[in-house]
Protein backbone atom coordinates (compact mmCIF):
# COMPACT_ATOMS: atom_id res chain seq x y z
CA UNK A 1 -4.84 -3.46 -1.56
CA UNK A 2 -4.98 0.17 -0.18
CA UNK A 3 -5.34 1.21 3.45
CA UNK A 4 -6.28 4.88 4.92
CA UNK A 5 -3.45 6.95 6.30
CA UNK A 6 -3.50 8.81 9.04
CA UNK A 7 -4.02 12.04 9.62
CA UNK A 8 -0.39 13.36 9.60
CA UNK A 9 0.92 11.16 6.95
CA UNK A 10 -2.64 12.51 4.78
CA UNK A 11 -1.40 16.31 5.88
CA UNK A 12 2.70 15.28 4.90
CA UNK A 13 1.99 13.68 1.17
CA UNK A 14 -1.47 15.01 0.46
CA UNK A 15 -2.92 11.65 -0.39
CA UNK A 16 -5.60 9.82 1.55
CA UNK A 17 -4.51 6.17 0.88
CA UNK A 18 -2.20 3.82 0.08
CA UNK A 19 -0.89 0.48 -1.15
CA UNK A 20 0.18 -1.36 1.68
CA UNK A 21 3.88 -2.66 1.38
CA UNK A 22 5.81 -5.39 3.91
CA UNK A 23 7.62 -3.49 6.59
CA UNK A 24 4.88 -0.51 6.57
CA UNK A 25 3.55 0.09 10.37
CA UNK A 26 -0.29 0.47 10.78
CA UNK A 27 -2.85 0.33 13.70
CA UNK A 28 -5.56 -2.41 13.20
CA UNK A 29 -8.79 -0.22 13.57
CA UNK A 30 -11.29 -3.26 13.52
CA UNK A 31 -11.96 -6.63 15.12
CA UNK A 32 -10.03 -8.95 17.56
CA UNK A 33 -7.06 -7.40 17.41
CA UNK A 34 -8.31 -3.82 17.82
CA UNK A 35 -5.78 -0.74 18.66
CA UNK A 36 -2.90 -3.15 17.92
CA UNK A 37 0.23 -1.14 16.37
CA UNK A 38 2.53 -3.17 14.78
CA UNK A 39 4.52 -3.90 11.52
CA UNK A 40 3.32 -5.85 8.07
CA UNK A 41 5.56 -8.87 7.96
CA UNK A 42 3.70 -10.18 4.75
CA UNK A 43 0.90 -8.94 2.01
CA UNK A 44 -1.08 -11.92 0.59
CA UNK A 45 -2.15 -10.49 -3.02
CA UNK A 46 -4.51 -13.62 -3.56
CA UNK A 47 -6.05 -13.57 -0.81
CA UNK A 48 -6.24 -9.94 -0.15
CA UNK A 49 -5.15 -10.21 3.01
CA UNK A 50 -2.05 -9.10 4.87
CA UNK A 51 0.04 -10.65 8.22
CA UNK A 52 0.68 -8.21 11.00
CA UNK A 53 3.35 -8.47 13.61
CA UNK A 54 1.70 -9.38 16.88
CA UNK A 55 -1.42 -10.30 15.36
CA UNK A 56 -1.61 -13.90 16.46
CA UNK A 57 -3.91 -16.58 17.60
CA UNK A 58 -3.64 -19.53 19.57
CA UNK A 59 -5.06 -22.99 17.93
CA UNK A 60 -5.82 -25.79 19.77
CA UNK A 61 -2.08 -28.06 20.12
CA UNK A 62 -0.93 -24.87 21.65
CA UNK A 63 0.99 -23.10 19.00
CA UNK A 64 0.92 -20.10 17.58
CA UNK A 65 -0.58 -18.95 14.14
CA UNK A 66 -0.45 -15.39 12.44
CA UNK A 67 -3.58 -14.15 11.81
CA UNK A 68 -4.47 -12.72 7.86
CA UNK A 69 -6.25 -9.43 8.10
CA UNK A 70 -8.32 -7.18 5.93
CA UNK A 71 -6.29 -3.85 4.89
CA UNK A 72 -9.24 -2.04 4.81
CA UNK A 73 -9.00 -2.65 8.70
CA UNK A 74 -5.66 -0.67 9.39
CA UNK A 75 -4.46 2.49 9.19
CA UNK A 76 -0.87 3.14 7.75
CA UNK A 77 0.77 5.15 10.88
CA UNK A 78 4.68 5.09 8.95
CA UNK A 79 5.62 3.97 5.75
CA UNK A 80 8.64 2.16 3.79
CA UNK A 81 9.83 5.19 1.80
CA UNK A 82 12.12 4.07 -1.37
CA UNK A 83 12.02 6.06 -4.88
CA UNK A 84 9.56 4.02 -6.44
CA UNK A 85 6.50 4.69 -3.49
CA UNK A 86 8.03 8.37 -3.21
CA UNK A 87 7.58 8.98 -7.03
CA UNK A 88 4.18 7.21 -7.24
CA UNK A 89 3.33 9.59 -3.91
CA UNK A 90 4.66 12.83 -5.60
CA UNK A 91 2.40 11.95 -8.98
CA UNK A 92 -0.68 11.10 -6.70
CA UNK A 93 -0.57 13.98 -4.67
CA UNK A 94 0.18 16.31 -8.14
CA UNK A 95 -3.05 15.28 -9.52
CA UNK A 96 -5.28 15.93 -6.03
């Protein structure tokens, strides 16, 4: 469940996309919810579909519902860095 980076995260690791992780911040390029920024508060692996902040709809008793989107819809503007995505980065970018 990759999503494009942009352009100065593809110019800082060299890579042109990535896994999308919980607490990553993209920009929803598609749909509804278009030019949105916000951050991913959950990745559904089954579904292939992941929750971003902000990204909500209204259904019909009045409350308020996350709503799943597509990650080949966003764009990855900053990223969770730990060891394990730097390393997997650093081998990624070696090879390209």
């Amino acid at each position: 469940m990759a999503a494009r980076l942009s352009k100065e995260l593809r110019e800082k690791y060299h890579v042109r996309s990535l896994p999308v992780r919980k607490g990553d911040r993209v920009k929803i390029l598609r749909g509804d919810f278009k030019k949105l920024e916000g951050e991913v508060l959950e990745v559904d692996t089954k579904r292939q579909k992941i929750i971003v902040q902000g990204a909500t709809i209204t259904k019909s008793d009045g409350s308020q519902v996350n709503r799943p989107i597509h990650p080949s819809n966003v764009m990855l503007i900053k990223l969770v860095e730990d060891k394990e995505r730097l390393g997997s980065v650093e081998r990624r970018s070696e090879v390209g």
